[in-house]
C-alpha atoms as a PDB file:
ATOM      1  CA  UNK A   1      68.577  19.591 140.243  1.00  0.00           C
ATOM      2  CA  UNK A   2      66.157  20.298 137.132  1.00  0.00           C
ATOM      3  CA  UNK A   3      67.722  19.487 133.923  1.00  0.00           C
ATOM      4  CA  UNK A   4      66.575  20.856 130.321  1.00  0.00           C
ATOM      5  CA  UNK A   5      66.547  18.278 127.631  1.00  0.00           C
ATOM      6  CA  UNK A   6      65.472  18.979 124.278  1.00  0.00           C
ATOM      7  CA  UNK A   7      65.408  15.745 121.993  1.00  0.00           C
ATOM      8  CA  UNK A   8      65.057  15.093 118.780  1.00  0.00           C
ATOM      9  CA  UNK A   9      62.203  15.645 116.458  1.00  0.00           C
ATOM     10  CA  UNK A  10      62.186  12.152 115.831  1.00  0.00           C
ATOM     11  CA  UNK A  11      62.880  11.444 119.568  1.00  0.00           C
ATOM     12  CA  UNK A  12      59.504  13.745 120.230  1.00  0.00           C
ATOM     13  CA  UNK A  13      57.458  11.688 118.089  1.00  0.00           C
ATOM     14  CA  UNK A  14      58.823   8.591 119.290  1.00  0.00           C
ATOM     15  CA  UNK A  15      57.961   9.861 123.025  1.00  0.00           C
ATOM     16  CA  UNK A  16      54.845  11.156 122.186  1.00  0.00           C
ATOM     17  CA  UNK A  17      53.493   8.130 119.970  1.00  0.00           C
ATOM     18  CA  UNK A  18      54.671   5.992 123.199  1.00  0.00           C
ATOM     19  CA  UNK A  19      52.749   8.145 125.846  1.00  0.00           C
ATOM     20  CA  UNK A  20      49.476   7.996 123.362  1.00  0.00           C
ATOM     21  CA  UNK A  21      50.013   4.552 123.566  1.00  0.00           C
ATOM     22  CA  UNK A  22      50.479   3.714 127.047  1.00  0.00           C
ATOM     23  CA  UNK A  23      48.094   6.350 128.334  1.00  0.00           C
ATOM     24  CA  UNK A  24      50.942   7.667 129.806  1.00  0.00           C
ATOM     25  CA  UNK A  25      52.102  11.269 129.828  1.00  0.00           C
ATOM     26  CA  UNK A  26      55.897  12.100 127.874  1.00  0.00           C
ATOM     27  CA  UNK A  27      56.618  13.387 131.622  1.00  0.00           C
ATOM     28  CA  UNK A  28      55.900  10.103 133.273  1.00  0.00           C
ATOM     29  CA  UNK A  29      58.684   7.883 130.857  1.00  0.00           C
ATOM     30  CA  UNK A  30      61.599  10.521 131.032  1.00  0.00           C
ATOM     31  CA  UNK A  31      62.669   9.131 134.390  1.00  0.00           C
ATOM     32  CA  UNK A  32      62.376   5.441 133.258  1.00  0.00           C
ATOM     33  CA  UNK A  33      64.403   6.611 130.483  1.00  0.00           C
ATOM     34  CA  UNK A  34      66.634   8.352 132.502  1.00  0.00           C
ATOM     35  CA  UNK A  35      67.081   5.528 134.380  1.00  0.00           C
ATOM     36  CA  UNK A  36      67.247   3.051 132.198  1.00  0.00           C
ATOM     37  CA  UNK A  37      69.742   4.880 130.071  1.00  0.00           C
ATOM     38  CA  UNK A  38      72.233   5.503 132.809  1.00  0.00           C
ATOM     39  CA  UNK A  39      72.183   1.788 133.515  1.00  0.00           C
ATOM     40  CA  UNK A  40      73.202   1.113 130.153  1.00  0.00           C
ATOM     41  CA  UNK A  41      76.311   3.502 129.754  1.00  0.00           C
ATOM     42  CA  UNK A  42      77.242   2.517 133.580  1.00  0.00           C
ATOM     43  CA  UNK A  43      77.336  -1.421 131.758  1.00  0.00           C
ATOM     44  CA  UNK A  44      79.112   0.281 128.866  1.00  0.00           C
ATOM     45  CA  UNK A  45      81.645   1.697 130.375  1.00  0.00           C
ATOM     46  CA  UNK A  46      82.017  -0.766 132.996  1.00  0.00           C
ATOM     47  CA  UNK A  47      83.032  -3.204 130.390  1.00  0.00           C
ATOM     48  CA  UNK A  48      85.317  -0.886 129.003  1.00  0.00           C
ATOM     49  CA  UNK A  49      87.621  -0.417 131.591  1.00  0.00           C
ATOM     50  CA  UNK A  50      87.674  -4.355 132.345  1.00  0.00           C
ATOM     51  CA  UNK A  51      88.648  -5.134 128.658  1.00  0.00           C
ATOM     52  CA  UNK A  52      91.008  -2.999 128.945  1.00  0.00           C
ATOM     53  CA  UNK A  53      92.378  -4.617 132.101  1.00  0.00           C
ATOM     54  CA  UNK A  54      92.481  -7.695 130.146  1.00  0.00           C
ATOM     55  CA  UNK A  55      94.215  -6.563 127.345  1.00  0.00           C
ATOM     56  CA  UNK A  56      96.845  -4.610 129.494  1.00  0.00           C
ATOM     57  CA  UNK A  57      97.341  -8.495 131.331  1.00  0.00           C
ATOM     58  CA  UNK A  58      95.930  -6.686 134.605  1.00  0.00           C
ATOM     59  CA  UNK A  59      92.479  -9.198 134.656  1.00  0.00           C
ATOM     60  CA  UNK A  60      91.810 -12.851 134.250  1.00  0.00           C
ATOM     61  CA  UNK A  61      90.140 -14.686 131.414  1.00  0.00           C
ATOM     62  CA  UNK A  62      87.825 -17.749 132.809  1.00  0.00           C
ATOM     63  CA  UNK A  63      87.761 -20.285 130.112  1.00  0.00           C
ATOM     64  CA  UNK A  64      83.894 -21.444 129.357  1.00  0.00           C
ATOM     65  CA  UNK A  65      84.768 -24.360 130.435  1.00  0.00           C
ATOM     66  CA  UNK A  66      86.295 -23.588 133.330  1.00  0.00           C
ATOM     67  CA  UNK A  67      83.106 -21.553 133.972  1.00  0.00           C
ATOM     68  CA  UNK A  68      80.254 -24.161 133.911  1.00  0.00           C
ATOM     69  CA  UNK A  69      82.186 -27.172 135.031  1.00  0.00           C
ATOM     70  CA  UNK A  70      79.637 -27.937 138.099  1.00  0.00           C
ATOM     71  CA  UNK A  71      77.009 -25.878 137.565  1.00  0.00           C
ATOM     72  CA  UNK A  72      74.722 -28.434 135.608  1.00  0.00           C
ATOM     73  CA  UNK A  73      73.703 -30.810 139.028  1.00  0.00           C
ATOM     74  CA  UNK A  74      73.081 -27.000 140.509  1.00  0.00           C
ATOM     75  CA  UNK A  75      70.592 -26.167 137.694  1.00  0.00           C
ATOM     76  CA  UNK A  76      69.648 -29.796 136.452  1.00  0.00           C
ATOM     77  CA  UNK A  77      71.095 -29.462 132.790  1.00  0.00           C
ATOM     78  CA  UNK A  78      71.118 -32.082 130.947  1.00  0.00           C
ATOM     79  CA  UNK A  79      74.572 -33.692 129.946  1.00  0.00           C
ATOM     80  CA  UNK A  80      75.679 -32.905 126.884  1.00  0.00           C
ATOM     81  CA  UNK A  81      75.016 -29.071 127.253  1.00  0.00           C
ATOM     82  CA  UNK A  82      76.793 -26.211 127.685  1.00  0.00           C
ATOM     83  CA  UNK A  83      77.394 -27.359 131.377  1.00  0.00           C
ATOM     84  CA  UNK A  84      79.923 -30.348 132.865  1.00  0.00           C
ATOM     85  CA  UNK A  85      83.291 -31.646 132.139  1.00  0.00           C
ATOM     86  CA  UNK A  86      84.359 -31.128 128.635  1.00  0.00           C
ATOM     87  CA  UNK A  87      85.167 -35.044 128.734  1.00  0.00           C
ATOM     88  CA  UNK A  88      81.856 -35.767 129.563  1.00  0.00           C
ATOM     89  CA  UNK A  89      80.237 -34.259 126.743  1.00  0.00           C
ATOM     90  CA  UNK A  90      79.469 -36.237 123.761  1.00  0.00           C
END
């Protein structure tokens, strides 16, 4: 499905100053941006609609703690960081 987008003139010069750069053409990066872009607002709104769960009461909170408790000996931290028993730290 072709799609028309007309950015910017700032946008242009962005996209054009990039493609000089890269040795790219302007036509090349659209899909990247595309891409990339849709990514983005997908995380966006994503996030969203789960804070929104969790302020309604309809989605669980995971303490930090709760979170790394066991995943330093899987990733060799050092105690004292992030990871481990909150009793163990210190």
């Amino acid at each position: 499905m072709p799609t028309s987008v007309r950015p910017s003139p700032e946008i242009e010069q962005r996209l054009e100053d990039l493609a000089w750069k890269t040795g790219r053409s302007k036509a090349q990066h659209l899909p990247d941006f595309v891409e990339r872009g849709l990514e983005d607002l997908e995380d966006y709104y994503l996030a969203a609609e789960v804070q929104e769960r969790i302020r309604l009461g309809e989605e669980s909170v995971v303490s930090a703690e709760n979170f790394w408790y066991g995943l330093d000996s899987m990733t060799n931290t050092e105690r004292g960081s992030l990871a481990g028993r909150p009793e163990e730290r210190g």
